[in-house]
PDB file of N, CA and C in Angstrom:
ATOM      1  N   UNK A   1     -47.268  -9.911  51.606  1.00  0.00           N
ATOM      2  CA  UNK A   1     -46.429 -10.940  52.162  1.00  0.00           C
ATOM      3  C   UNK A   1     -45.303 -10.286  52.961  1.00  0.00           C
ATOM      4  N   UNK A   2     -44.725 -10.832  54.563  1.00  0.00           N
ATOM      5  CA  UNK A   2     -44.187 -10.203  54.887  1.00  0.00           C
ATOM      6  C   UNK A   2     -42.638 -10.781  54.467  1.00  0.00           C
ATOM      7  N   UNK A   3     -41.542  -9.680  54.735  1.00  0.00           N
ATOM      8  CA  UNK A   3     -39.845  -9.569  54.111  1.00  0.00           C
ATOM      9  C   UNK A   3     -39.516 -10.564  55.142  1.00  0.00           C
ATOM     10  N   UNK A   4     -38.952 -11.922  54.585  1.00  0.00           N
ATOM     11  CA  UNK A   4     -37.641 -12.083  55.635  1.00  0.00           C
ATOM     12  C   UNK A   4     -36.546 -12.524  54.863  1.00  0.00           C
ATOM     13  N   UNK A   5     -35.499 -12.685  56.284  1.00  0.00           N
ATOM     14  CA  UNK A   5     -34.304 -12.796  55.258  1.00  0.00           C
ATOM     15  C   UNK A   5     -33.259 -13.666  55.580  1.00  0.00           C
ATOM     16  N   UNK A   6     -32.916 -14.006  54.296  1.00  0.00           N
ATOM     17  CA  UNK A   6     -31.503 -15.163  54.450  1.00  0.00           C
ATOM     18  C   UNK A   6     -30.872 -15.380  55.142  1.00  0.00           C
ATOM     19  N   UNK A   7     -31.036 -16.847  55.976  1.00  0.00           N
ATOM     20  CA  UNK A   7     -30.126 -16.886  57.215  1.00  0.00           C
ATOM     21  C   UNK A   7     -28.449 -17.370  56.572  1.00  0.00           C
ATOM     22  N   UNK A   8     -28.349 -17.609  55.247  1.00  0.00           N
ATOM     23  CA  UNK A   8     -27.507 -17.400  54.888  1.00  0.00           C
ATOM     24  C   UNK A   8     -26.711 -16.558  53.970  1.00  0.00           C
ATOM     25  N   UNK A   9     -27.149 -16.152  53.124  1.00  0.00           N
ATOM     26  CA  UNK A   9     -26.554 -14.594  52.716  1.00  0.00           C
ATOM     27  C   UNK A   9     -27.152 -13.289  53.201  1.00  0.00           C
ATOM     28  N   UNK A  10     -28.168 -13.516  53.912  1.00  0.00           N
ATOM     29  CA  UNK A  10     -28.610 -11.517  54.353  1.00  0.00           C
ATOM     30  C   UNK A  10     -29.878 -11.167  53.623  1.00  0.00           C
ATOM     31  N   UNK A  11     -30.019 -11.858  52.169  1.00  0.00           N
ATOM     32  CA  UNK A  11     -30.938 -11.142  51.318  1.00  0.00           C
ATOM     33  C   UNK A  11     -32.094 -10.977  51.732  1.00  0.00           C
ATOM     34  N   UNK A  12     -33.214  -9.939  51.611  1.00  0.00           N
ATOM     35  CA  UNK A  12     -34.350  -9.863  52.263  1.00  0.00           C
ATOM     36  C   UNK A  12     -35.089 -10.398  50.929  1.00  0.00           C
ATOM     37  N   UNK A  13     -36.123 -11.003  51.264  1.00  0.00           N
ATOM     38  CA  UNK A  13     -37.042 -11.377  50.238  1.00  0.00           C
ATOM     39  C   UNK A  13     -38.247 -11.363  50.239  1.00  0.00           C
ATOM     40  N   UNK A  14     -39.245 -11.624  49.469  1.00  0.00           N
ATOM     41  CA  UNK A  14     -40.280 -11.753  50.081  1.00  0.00           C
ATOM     42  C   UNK A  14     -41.234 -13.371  49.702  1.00  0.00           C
ATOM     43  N   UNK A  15     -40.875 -13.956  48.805  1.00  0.00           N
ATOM     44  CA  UNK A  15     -40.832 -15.703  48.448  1.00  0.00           C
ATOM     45  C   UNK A  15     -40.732 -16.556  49.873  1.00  0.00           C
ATOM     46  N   UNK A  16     -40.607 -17.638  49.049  1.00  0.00           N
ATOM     47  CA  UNK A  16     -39.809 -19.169  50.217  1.00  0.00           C
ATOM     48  C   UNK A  16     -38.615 -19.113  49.885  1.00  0.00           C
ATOM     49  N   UNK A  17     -38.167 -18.856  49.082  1.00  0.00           N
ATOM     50  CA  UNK A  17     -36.496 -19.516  48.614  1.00  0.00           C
ATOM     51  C   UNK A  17     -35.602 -17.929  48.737  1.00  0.00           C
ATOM     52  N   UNK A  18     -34.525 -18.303  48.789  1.00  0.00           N
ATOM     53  CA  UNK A  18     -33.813 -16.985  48.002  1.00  0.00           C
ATOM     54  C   UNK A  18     -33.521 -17.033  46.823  1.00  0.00           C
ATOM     55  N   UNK A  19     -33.588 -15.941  46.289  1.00  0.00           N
ATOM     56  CA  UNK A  19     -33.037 -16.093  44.641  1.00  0.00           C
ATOM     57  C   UNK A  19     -31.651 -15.731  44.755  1.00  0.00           C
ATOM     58  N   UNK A  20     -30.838 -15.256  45.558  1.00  0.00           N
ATOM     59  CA  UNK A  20     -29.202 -15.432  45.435  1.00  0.00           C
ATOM     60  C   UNK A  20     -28.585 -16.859  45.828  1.00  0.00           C
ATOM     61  N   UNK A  21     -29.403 -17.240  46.802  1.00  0.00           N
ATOM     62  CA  UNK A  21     -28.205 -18.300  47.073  1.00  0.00           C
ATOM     63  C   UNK A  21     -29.344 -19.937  46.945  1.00  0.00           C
ATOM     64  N   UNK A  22     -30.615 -19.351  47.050  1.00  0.00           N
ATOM     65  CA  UNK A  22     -31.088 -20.478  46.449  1.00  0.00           C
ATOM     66  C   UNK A  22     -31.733 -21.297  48.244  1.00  0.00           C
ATOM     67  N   UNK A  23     -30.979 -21.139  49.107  1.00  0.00           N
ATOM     68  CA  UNK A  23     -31.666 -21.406  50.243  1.00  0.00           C
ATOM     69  C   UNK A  23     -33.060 -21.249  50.763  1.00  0.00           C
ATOM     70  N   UNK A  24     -33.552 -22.427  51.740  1.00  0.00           N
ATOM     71  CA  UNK A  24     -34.973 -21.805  52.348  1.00  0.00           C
ATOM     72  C   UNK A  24     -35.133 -21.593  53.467  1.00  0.00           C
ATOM     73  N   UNK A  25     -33.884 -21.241  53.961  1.00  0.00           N
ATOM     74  CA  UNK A  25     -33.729 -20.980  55.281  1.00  0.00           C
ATOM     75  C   UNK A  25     -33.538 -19.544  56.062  1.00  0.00           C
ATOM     76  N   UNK A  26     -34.960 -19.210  55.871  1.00  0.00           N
ATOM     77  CA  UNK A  26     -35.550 -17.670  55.860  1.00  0.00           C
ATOM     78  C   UNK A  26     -35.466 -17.204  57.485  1.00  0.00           C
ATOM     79  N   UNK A  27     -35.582 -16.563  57.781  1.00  0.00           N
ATOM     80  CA  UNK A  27     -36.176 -15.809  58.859  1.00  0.00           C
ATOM     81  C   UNK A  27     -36.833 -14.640  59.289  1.00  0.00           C
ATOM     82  N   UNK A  28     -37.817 -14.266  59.932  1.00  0.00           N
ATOM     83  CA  UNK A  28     -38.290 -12.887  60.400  1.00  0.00           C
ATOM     84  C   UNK A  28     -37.740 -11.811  60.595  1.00  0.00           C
ATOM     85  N   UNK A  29     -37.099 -12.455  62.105  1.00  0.00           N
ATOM     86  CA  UNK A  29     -36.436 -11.658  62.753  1.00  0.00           C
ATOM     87  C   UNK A  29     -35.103 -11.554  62.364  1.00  0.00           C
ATOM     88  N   UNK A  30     -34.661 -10.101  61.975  1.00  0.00           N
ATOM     89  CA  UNK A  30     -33.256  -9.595  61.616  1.00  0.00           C
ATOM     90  C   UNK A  30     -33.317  -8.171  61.847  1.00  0.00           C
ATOM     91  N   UNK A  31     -32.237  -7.323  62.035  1.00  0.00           N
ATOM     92  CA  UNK A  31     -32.486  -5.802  62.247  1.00  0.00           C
ATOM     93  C   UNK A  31     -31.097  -5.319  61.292  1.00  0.00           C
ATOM     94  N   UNK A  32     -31.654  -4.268  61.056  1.00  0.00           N
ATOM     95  CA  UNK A  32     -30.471  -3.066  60.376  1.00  0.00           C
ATOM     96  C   UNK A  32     -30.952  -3.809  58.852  1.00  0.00           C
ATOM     97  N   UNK A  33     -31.056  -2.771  57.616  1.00  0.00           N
ATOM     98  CA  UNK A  33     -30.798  -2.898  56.430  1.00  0.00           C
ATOM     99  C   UNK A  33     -30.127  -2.176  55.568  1.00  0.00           C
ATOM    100  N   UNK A  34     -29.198  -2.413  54.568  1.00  0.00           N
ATOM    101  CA  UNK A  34     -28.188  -1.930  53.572  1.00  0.00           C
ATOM    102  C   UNK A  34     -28.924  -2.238  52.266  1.00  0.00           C
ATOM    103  N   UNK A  35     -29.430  -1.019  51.312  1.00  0.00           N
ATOM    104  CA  UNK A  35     -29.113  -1.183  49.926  1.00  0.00           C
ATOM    105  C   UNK A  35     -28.002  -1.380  49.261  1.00  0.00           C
ATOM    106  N   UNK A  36     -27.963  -2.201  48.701  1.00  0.00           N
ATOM    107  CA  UNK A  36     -26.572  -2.282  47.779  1.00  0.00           C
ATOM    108  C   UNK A  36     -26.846  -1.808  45.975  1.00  0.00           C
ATOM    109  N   UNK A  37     -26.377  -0.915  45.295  1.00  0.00           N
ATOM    110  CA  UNK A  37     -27.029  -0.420  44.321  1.00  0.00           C
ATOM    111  C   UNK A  37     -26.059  -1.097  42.894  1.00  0.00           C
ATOM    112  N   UNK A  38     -24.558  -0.837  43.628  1.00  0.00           N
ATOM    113  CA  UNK A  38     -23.420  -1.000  42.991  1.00  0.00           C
ATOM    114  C   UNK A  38     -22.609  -1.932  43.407  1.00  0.00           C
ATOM    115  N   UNK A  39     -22.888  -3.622  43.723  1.00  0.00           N
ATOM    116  CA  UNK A  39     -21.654  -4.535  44.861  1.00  0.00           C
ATOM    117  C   UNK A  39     -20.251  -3.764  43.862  1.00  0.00           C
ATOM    118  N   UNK A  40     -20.257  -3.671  42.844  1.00  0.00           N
ATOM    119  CA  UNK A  40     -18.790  -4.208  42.432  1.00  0.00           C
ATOM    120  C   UNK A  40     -17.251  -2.720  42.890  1.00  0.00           C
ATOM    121  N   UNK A  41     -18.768  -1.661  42.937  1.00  0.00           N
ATOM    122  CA  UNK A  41     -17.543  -0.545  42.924  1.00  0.00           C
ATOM    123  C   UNK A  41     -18.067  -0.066  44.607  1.00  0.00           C
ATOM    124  N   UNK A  42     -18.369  -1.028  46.073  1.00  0.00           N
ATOM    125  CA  UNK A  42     -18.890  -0.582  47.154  1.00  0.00           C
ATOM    126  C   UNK A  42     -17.952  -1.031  48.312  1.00  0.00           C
ATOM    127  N   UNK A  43     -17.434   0.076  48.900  1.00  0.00           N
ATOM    128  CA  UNK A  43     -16.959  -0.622  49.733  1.00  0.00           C
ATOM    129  C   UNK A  43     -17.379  -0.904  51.081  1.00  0.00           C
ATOM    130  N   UNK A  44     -18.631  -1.228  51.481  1.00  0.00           N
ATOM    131  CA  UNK A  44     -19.751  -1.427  52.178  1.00  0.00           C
ATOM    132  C   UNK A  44     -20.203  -2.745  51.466  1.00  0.00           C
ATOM    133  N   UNK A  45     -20.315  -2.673  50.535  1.00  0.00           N
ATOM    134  CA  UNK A  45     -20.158  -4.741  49.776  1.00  0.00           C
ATOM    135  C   UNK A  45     -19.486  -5.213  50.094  1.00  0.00           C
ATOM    136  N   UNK A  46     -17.855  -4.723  49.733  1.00  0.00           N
ATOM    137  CA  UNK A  46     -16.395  -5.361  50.236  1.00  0.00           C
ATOM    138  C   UNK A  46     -16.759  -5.640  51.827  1.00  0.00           C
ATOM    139  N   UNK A  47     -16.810  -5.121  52.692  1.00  0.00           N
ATOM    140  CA  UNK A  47     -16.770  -5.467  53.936  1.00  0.00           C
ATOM    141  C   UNK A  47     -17.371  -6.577  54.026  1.00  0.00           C
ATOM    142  N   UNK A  48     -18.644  -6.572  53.837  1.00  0.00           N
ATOM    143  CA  UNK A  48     -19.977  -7.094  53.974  1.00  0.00           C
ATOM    144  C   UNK A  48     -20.124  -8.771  53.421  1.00  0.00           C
ATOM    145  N   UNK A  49     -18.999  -8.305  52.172  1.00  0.00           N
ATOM    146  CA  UNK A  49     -18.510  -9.385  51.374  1.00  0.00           C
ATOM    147  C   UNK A  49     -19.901 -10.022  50.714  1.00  0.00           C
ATOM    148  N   UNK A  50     -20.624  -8.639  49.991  1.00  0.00           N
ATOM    149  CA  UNK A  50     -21.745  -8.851  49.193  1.00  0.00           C
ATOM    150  C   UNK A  50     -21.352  -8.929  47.758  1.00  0.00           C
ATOM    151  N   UNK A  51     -21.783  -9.387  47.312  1.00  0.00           N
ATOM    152  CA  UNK A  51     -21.441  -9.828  45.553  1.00  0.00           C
ATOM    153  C   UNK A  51     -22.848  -9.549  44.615  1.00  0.00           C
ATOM    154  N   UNK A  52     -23.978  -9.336  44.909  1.00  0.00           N
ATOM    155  CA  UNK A  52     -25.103  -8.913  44.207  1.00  0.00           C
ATOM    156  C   UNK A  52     -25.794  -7.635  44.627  1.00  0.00           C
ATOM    157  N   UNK A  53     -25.910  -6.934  43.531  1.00  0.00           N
ATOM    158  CA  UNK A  53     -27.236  -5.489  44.478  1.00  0.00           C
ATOM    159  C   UNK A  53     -28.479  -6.211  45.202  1.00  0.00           C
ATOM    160  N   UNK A  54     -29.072  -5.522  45.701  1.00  0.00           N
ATOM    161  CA  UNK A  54     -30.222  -5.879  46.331  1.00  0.00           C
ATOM    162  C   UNK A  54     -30.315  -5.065  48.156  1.00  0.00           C
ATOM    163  N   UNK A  55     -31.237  -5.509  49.029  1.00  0.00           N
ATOM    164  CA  UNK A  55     -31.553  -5.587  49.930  1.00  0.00           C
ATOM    165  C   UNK A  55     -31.273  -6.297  50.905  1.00  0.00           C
ATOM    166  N   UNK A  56     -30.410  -6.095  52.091  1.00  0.00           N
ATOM    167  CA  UNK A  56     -29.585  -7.255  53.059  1.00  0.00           C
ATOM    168  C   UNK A  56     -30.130  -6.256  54.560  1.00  0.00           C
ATOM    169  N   UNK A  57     -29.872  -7.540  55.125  1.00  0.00           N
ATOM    170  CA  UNK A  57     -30.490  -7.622  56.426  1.00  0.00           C
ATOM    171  C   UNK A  57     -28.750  -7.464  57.137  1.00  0.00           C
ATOM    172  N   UNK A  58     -28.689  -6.753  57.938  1.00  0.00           N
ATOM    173  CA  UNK A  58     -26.638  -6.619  58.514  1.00  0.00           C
ATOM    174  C   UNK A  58     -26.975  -8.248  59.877  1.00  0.00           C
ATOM    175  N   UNK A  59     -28.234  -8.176  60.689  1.00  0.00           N
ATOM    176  CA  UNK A  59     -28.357  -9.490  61.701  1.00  0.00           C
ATOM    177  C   UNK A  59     -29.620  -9.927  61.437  1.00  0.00           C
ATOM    178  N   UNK A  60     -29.344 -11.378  61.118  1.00  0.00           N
ATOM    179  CA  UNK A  60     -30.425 -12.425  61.187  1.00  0.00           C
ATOM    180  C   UNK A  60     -30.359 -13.191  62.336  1.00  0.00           C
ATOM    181  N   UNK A  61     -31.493 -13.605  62.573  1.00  0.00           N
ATOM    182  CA  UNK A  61     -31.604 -14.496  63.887  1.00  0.00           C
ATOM    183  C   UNK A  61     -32.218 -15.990  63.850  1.00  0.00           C
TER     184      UNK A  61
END
């Protein structure tokens, strides 16, 4: 199944839904990706203003 990702939080997934924010408003096309391993101690989360580990997309389209 192919990854897309949250046109509203970033998360890449590979489902219909997201499991962070619960949305189904997926998309294909996005470029650049960030692991997040640690949100709470990252300051690449802070910016990003990510709150869960996982896999994020930096542009969705």
């Amino acid at each position: 199944m192919k990854e897309k990702a949250c046109k509203i939080c970033h998360l890449i997934v590979t489902g219909q839904t997201c499991p962070n924010c619960k949305s189904s408003a997926l998309s294909t096309e996005y470029s650049g990706v960030v692991i997040i391993f640690d949100a709470n101690n990252s300051q690449i989360a802070e910016k990003l203003q990510i709150k869960n580990k996982g896999k994020y997309a930096l542009r969705v389209r």
